[in-house]
PDB file of N, CA and C in Angstrom:
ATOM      1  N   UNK A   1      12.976 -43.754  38.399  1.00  0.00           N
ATOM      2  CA  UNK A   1      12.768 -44.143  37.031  1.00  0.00           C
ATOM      3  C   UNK A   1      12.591 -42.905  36.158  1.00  0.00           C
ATOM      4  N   UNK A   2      11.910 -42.776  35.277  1.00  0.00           N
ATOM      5  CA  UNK A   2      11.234 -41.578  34.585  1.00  0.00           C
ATOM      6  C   UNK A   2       9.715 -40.597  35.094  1.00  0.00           C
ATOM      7  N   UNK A   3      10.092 -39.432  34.960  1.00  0.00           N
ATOM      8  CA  UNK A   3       9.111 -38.493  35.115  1.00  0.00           C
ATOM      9  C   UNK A   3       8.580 -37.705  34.921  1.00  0.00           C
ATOM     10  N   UNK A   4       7.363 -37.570  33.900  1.00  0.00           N
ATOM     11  CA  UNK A   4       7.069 -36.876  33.593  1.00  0.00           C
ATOM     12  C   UNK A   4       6.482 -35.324  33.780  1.00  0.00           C
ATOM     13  N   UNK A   5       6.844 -34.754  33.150  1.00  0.00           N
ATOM     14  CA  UNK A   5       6.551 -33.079  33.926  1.00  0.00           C
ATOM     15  C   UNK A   5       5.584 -32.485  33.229  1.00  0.00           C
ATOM     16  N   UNK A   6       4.277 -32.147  33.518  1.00  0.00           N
ATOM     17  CA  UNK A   6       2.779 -32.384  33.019  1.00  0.00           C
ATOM     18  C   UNK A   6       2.594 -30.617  32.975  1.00  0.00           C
ATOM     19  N   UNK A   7       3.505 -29.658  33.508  1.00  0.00           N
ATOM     20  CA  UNK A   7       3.536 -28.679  33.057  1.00  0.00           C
ATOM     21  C   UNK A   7       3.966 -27.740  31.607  1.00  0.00           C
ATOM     22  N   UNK A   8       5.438 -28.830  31.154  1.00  0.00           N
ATOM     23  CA  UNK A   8       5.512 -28.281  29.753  1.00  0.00           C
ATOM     24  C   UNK A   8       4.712 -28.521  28.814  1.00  0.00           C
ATOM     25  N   UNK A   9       4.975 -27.297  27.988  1.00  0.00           N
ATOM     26  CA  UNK A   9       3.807 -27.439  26.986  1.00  0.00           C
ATOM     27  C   UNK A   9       4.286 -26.225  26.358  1.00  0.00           C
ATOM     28  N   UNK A  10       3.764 -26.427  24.683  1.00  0.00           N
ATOM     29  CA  UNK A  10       4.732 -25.919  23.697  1.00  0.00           C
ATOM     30  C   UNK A  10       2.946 -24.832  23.101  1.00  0.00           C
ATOM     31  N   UNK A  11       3.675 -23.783  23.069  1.00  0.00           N
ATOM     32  CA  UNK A  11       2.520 -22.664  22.704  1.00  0.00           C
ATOM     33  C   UNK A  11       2.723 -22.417  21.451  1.00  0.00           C
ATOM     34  N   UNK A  12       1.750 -22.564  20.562  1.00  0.00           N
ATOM     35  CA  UNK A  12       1.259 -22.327  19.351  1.00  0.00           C
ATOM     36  C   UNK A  12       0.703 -20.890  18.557  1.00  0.00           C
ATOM     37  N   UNK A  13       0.438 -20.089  19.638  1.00  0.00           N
ATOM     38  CA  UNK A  13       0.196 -18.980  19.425  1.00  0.00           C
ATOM     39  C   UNK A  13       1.250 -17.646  19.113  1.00  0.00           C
ATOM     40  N   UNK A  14       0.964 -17.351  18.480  1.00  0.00           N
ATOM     41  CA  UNK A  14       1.521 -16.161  18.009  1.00  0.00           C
ATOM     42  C   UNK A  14       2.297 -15.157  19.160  1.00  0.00           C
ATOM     43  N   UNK A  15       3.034 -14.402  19.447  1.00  0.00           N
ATOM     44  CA  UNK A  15       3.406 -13.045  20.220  1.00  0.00           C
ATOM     45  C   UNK A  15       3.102 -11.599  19.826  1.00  0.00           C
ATOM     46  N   UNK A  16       2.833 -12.027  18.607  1.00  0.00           N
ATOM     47  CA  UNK A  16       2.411 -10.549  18.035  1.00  0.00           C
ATOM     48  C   UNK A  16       1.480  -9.628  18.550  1.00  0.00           C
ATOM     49  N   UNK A  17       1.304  -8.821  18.277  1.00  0.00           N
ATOM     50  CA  UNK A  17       0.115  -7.948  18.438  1.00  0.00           C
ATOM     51  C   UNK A  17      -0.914  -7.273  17.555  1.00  0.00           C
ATOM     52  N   UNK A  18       0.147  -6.886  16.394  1.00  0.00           N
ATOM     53  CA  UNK A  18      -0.415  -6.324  15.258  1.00  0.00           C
ATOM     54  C   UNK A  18      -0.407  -7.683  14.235  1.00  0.00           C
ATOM     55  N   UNK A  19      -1.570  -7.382  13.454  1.00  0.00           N
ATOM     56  CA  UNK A  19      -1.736  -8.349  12.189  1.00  0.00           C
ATOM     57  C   UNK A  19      -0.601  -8.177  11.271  1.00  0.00           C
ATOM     58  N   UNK A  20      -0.464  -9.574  10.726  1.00  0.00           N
ATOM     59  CA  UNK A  20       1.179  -9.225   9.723  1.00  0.00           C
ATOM     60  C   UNK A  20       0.924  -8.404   8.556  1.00  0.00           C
ATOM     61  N   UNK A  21       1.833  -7.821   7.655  1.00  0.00           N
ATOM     62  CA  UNK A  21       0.963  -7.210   6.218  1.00  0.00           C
ATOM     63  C   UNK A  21       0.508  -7.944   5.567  1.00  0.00           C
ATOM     64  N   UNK A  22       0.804  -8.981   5.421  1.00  0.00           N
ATOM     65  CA  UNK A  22       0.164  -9.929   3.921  1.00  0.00           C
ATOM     66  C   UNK A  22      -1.614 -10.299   4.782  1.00  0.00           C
ATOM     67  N   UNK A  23      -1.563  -9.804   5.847  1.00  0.00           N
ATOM     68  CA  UNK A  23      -3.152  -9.709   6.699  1.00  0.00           C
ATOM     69  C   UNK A  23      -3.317  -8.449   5.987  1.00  0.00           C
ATOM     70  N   UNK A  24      -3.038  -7.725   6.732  1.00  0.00           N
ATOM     71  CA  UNK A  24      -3.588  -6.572   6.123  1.00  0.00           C
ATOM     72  C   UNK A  24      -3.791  -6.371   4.778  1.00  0.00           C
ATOM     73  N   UNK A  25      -2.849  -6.125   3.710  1.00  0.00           N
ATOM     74  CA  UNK A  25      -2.778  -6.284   2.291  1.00  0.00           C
ATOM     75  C   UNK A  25      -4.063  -7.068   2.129  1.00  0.00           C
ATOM     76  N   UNK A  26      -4.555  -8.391   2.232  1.00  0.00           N
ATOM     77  CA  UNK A  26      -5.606  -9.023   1.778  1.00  0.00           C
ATOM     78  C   UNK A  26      -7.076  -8.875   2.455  1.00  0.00           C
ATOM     79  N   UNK A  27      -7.117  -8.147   3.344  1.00  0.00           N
ATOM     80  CA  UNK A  27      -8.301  -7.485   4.135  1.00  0.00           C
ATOM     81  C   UNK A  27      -8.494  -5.883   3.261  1.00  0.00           C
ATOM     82  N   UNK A  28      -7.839  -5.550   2.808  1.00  0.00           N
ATOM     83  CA  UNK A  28      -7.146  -4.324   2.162  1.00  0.00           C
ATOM     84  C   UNK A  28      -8.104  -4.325   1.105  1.00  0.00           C
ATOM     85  N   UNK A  29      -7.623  -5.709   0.089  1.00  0.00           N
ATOM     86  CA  UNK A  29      -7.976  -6.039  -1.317  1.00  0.00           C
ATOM     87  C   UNK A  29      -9.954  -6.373  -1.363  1.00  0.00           C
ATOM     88  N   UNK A  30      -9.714  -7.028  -0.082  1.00  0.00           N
ATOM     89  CA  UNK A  30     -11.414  -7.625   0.334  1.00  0.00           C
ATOM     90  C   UNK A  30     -12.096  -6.903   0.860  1.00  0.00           C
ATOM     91  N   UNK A  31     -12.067  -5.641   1.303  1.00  0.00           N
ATOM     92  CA  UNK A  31     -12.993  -4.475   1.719  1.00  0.00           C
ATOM     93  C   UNK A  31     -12.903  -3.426   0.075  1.00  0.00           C
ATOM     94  N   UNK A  32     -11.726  -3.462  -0.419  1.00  0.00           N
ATOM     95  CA  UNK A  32     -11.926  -2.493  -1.892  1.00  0.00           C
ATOM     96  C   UNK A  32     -12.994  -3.165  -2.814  1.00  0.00           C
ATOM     97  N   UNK A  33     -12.893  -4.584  -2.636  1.00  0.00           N
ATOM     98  CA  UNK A  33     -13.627  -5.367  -3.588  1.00  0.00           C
ATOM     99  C   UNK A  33     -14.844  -5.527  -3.376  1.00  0.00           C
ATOM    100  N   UNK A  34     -15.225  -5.582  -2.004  1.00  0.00           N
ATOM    101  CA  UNK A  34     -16.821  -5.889  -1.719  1.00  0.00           C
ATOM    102  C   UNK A  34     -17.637  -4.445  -2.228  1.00  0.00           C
ATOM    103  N   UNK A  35     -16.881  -3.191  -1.842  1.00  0.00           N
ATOM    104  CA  UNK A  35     -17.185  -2.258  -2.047  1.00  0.00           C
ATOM    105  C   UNK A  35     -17.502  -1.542  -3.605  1.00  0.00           C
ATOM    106  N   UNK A  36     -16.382  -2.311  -3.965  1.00  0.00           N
ATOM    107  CA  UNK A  36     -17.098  -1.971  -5.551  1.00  0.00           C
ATOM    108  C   UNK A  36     -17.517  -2.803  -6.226  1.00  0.00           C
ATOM    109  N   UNK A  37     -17.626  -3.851  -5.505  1.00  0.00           N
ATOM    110  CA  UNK A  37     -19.142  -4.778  -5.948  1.00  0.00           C
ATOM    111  C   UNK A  37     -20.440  -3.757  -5.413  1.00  0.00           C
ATOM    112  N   UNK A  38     -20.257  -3.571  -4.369  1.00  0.00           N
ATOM    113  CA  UNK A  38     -21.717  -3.014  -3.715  1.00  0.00           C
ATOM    114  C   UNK A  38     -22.000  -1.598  -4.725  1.00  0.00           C
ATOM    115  N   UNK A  39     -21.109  -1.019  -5.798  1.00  0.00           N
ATOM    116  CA  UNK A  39     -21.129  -0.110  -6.096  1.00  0.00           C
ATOM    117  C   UNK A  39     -21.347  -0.317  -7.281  1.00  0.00           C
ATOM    118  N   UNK A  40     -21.174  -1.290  -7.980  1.00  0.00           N
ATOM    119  CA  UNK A  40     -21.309  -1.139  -9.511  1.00  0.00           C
ATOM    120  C   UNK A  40     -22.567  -2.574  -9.221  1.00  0.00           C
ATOM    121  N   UNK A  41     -23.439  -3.037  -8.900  1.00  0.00           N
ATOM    122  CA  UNK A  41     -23.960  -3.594  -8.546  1.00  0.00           C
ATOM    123  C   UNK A  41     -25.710  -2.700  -8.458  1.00  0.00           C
ATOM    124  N   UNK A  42     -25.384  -1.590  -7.531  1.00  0.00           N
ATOM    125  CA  UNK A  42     -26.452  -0.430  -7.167  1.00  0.00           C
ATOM    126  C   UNK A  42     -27.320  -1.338  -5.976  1.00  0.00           C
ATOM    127  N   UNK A  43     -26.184  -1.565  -5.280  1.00  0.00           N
ATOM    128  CA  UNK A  43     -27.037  -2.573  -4.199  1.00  0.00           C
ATOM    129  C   UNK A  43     -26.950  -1.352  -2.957  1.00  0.00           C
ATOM    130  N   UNK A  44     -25.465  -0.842  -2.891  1.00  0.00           N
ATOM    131  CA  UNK A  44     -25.048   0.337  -1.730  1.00  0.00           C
ATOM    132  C   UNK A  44     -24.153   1.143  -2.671  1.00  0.00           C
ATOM    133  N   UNK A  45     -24.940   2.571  -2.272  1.00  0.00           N
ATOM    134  CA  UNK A  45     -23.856   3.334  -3.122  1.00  0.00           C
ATOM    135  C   UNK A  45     -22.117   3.444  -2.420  1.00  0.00           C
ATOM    136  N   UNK A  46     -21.125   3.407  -3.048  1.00  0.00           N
ATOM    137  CA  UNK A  46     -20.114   3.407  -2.195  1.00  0.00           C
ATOM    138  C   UNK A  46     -18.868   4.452  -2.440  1.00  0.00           C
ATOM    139  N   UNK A  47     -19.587   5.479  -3.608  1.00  0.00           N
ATOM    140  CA  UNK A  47     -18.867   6.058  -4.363  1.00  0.00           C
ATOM    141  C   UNK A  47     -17.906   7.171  -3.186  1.00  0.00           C
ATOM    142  N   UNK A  48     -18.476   7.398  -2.560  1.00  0.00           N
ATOM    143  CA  UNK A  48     -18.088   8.672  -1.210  1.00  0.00           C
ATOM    144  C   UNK A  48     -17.086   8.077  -0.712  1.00  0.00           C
ATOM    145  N   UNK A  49     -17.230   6.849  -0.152  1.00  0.00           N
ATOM    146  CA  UNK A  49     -15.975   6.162   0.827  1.00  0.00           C
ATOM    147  C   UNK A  49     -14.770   5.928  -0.084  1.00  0.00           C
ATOM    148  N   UNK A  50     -15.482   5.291  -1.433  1.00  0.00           N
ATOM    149  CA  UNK A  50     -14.172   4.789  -2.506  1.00  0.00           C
ATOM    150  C   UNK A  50     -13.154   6.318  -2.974  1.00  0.00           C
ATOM    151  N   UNK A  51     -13.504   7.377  -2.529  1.00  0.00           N
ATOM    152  CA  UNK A  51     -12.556   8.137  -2.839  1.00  0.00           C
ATOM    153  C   UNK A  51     -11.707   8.488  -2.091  1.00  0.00           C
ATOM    154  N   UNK A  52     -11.965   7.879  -0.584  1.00  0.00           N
ATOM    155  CA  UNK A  52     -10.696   7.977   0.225  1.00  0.00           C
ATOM    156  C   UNK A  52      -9.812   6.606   0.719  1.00  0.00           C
ATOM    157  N   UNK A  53     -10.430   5.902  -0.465  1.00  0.00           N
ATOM    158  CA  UNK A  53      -9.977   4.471  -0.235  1.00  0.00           C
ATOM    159  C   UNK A  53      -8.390   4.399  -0.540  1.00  0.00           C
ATOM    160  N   UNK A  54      -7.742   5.410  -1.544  1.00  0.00           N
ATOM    161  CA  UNK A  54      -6.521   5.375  -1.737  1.00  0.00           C
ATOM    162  C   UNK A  54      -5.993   5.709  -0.499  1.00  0.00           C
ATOM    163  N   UNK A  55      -6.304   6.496   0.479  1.00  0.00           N
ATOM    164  CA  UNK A  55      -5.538   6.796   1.864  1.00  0.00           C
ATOM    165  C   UNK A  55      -5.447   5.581   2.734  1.00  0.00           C
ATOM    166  N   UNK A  56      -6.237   4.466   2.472  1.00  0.00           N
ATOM    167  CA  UNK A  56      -5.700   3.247   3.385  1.00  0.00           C
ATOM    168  C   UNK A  56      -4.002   2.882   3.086  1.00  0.00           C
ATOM    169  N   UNK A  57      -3.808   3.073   1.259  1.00  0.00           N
ATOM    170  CA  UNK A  57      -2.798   2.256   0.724  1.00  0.00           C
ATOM    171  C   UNK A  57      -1.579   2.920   1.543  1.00  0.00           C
ATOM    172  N   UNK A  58      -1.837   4.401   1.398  1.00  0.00           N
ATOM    173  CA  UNK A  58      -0.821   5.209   2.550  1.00  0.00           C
ATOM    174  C   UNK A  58      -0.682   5.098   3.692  1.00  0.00           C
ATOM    175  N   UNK A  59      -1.485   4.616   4.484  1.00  0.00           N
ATOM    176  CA  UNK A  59      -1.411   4.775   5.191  1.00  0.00           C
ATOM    177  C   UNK A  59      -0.967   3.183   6.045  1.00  0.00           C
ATOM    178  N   UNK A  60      -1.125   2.142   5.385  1.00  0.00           N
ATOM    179  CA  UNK A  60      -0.707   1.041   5.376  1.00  0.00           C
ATOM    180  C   UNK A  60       0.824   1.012   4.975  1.00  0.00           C
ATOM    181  N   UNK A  61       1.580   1.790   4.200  1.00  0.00           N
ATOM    182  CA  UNK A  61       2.893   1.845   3.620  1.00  0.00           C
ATOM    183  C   UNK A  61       3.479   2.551   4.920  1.00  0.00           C
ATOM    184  N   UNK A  62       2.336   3.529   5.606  1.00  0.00           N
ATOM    185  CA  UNK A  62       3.320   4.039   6.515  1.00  0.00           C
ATOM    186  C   UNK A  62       3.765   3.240   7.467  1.00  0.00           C
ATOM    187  N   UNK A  63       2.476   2.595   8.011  1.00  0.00           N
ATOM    188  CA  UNK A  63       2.652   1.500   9.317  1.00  0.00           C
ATOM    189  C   UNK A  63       3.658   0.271   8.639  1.00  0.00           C
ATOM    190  N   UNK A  64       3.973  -0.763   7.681  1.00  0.00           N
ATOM    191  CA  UNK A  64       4.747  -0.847   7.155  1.00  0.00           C
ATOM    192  C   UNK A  64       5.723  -0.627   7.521  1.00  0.00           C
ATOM    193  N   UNK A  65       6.312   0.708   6.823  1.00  0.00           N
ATOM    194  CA  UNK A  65       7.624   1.414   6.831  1.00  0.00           C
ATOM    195  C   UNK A  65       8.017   1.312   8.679  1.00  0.00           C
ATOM    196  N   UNK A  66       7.117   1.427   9.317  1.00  0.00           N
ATOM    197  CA  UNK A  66       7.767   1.392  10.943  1.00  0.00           C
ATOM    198  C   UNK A  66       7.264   0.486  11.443  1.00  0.00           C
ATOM    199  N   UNK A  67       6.669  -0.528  10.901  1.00  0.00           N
ATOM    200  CA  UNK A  67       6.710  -2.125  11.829  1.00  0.00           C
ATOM    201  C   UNK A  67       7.987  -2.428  11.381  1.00  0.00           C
ATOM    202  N   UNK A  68       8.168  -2.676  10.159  1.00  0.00           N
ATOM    203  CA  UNK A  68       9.804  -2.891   9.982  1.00  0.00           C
ATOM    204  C   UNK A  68      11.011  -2.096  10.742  1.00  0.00           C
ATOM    205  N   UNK A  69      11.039  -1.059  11.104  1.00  0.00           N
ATOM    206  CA  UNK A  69      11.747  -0.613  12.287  1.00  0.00           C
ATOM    207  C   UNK A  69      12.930  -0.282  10.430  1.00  0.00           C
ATOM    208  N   UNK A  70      12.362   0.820   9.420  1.00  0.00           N
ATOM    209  CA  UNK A  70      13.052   1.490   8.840  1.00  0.00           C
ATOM    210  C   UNK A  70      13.302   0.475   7.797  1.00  0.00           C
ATOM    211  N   UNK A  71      13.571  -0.555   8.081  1.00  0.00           N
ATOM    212  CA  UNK A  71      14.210  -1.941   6.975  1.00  0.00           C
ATOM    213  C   UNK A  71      13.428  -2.069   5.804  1.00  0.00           C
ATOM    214  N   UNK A  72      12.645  -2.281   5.619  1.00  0.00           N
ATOM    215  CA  UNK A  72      11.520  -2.752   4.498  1.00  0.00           C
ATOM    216  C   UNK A  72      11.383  -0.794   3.722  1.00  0.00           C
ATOM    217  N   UNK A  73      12.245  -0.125   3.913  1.00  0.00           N
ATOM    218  CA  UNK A  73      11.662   0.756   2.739  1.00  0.00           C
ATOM    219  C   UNK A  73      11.245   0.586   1.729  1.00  0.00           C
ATOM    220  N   UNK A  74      11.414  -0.225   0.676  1.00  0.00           N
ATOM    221  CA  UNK A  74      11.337  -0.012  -0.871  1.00  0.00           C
ATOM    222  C   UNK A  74       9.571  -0.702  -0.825  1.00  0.00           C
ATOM    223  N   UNK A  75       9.492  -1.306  -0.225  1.00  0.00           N
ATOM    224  CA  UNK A  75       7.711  -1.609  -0.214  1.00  0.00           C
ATOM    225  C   UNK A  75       6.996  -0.781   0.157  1.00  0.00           C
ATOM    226  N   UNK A  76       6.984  -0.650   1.377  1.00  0.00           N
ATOM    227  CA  UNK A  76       6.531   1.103   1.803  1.00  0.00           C
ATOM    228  C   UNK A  76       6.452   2.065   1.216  1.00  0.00           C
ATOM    229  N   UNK A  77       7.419   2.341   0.569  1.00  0.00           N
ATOM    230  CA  UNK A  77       7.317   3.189  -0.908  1.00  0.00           C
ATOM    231  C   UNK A  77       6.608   3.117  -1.880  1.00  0.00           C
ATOM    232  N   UNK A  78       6.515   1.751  -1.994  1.00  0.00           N
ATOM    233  CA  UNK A  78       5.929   1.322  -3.328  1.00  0.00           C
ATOM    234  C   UNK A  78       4.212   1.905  -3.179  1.00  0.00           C
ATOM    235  N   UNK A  79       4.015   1.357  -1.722  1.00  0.00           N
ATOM    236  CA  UNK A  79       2.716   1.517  -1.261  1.00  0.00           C
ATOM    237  C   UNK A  79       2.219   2.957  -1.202  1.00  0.00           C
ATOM    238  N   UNK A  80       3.011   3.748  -0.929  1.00  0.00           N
ATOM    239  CA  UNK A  80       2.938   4.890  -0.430  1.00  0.00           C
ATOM    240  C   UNK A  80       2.671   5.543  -1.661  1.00  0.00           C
ATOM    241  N   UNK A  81       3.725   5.575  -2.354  1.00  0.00           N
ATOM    242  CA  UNK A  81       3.617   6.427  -3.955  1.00  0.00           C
ATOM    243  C   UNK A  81       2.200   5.972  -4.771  1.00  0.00           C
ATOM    244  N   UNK A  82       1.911   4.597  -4.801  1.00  0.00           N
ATOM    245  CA  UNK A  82       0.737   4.115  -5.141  1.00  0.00           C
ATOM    246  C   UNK A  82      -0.607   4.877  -4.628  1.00  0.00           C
ATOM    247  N   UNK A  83      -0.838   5.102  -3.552  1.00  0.00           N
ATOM    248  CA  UNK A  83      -1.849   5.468  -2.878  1.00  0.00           C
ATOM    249  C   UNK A  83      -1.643   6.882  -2.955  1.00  0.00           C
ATOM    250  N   UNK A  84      -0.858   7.608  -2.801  1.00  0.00           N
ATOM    251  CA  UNK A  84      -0.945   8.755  -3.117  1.00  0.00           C
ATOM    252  C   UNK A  84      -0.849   9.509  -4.677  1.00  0.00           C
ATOM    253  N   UNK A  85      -0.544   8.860  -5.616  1.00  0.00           N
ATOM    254  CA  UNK A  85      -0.931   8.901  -7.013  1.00  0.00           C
ATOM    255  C   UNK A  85      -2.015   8.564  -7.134  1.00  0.00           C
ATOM    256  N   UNK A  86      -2.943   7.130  -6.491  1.00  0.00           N
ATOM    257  CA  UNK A  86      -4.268   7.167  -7.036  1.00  0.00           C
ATOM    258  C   UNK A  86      -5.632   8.290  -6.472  1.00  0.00           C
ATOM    259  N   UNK A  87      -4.587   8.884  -4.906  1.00  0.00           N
ATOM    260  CA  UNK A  87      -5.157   9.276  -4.090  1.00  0.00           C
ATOM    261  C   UNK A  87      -5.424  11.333  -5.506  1.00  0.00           C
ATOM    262  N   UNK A  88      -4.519  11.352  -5.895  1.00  0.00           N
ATOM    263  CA  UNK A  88      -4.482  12.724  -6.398  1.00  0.00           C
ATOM    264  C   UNK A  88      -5.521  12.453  -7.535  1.00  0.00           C
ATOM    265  N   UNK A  89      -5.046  11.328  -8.663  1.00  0.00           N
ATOM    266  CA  UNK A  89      -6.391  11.206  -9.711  1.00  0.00           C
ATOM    267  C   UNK A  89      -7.489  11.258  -8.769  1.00  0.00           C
ATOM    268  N   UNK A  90      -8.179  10.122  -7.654  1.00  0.00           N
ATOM    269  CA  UNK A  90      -9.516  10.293  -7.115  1.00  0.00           C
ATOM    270  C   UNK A  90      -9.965  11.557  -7.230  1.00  0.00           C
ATOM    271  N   UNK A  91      -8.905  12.674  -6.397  1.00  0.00           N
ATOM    272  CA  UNK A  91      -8.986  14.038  -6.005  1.00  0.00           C
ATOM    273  C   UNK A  91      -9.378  14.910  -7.193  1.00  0.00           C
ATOM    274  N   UNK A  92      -8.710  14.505  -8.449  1.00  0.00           N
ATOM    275  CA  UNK A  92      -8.838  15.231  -9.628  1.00  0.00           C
ATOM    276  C   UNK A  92      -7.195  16.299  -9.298  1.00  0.00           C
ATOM    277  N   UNK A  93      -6.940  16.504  -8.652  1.00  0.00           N
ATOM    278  CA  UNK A  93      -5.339  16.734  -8.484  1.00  0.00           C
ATOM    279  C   UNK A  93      -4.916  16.647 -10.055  1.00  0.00           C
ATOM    280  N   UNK A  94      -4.876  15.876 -10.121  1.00  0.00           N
ATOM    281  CA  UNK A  94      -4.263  14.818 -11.151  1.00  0.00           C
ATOM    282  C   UNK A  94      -5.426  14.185 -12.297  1.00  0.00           C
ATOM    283  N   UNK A  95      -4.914  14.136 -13.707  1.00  0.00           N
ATOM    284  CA  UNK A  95      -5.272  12.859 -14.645  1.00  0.00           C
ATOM    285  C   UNK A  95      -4.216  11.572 -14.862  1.00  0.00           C
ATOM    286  N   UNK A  96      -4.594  10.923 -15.283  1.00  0.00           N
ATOM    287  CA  UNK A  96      -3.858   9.916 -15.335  1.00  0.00           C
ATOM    288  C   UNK A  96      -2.941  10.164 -17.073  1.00  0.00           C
ATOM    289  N   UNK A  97      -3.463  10.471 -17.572  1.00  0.00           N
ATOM    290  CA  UNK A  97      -2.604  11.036 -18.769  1.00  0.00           C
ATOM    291  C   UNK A  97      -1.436  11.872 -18.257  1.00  0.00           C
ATOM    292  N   UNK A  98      -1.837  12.769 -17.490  1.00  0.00           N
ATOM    293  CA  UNK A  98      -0.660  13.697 -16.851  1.00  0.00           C
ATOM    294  C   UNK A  98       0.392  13.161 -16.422  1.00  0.00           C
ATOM    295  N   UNK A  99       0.254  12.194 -15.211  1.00  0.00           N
ATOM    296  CA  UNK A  99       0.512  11.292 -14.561  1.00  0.00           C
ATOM    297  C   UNK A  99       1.661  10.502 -15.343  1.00  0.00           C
ATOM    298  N   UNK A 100       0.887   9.876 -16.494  1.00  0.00           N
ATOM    299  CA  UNK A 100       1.557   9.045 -17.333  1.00  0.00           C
ATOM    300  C   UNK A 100       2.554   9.544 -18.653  1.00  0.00           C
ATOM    301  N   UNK A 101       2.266  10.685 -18.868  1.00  0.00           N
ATOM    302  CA  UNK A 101       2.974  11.393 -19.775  1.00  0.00           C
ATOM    303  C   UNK A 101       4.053  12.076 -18.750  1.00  0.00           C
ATOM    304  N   UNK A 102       4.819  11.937 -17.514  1.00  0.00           N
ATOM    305  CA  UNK A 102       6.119  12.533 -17.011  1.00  0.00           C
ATOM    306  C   UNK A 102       6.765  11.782 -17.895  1.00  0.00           C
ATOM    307  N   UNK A 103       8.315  12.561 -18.437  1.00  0.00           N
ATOM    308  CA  UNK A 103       9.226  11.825 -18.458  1.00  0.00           C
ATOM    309  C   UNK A 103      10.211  11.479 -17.430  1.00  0.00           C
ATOM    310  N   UNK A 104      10.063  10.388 -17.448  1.00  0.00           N
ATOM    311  CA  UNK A 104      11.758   9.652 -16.783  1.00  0.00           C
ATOM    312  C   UNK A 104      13.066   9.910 -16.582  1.00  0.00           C
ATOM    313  N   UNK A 105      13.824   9.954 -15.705  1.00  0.00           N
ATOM    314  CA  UNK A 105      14.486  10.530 -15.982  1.00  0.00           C
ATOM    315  C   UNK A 105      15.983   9.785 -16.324  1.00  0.00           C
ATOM    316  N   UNK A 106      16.985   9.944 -17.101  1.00  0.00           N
ATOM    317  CA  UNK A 106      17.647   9.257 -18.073  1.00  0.00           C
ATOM    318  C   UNK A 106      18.798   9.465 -16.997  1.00  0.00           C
ATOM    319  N   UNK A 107      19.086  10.289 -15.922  1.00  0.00           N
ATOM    320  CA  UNK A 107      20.060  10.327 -15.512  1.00  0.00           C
ATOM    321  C   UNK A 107      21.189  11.723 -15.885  1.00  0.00           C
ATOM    322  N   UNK A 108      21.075  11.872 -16.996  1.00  0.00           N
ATOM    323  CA  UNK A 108      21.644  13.358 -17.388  1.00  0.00           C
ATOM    324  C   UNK A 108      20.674  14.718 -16.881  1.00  0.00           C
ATOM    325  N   UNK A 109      21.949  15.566 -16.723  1.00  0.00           N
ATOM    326  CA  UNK A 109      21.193  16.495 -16.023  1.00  0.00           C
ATOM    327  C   UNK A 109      21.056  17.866 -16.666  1.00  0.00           C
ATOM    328  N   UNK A 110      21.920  17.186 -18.168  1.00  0.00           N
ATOM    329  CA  UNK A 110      22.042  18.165 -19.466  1.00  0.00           C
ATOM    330  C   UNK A 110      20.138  18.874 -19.697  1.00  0.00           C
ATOM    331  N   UNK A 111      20.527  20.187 -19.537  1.00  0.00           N
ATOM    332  CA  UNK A 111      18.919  20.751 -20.409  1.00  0.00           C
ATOM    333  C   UNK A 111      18.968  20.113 -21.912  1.00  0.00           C
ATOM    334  N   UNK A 112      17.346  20.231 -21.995  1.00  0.00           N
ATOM    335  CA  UNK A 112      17.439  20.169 -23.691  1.00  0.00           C
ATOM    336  C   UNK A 112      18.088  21.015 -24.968  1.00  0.00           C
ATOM    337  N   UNK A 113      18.326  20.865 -25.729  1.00  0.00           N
ATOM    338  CA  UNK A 113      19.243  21.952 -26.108  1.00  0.00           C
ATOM    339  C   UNK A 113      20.415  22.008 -26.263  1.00  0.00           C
ATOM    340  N   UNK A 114      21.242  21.802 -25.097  1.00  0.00           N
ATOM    341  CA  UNK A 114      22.586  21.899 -24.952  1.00  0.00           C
ATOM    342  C   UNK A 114      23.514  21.578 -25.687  1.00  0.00           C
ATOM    343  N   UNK A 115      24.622  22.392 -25.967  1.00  0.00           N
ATOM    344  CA  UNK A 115      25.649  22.019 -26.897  1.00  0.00           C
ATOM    345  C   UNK A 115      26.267  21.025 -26.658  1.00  0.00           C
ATOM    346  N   UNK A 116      25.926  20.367 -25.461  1.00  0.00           N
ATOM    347  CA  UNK A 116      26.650  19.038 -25.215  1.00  0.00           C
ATOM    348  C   UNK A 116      26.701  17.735 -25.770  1.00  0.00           C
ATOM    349  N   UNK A 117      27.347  16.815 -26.640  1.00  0.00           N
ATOM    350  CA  UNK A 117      26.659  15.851 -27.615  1.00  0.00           C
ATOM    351  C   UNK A 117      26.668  15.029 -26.323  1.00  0.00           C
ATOM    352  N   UNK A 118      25.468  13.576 -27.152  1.00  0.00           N
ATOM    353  CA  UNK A 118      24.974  12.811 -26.153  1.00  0.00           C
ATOM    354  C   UNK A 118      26.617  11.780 -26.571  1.00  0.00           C
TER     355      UNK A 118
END
């Protein structure tokens, strides 16, 4: 007749190993946040750690960039340039006026000046 086979069974669990990014990313957001609650609060000072807090964002863009196995560049990037721009203001490297006053670049590679009309 029919028989049932009391061994299959359908697994629910994950294969992974590493947490996915949108884990990370939001563990990311929830340790920056508790922290500068605890900091503007004057419950725990947190000012020391929060200045190397931009090196997670890097360092998360890096792992990123090679869990994807090279594919996912343009996020990785995103992450990367992020964290290391906020990482240089923290540093004083950098102001953010500085920062924000580069110009862009238009694509011409004409100097200013040049007899060349636009």
């Amino acid at each position: 007749m029919f028989s049932i086979d009391l061994h299959t069974h359908i697994s629910t669990t994950s294969t992974r190993r590493f947490p996915s990014v949108q884990v990370l990313f939001g563990d990311l957001v929830v340790v920056l946040g508790v922290s500068l609650l605890l900091d503007t609060t004057v419950v725990f000072p947190t000012s020391a750690p929060l200045l190397c807090a931009p090196s997670l964002s890097v360092v998360v863009g890096v792992w990123v960039l090679f869990q994807s196995r090279l594919q996912n560049i343009v996020g990785a990037a995103v992450f990367i340039t992020i964290g290391a721009v906020w990482q240089a203001v923290a540093l004083d490297f950098a102001t953010v006026h500085r920062i924000s006053s580069l110009p862009a670049s238009s694509g011409r590679t004409d100097p200013p000046g040049s007899l060349r009309s636009a």
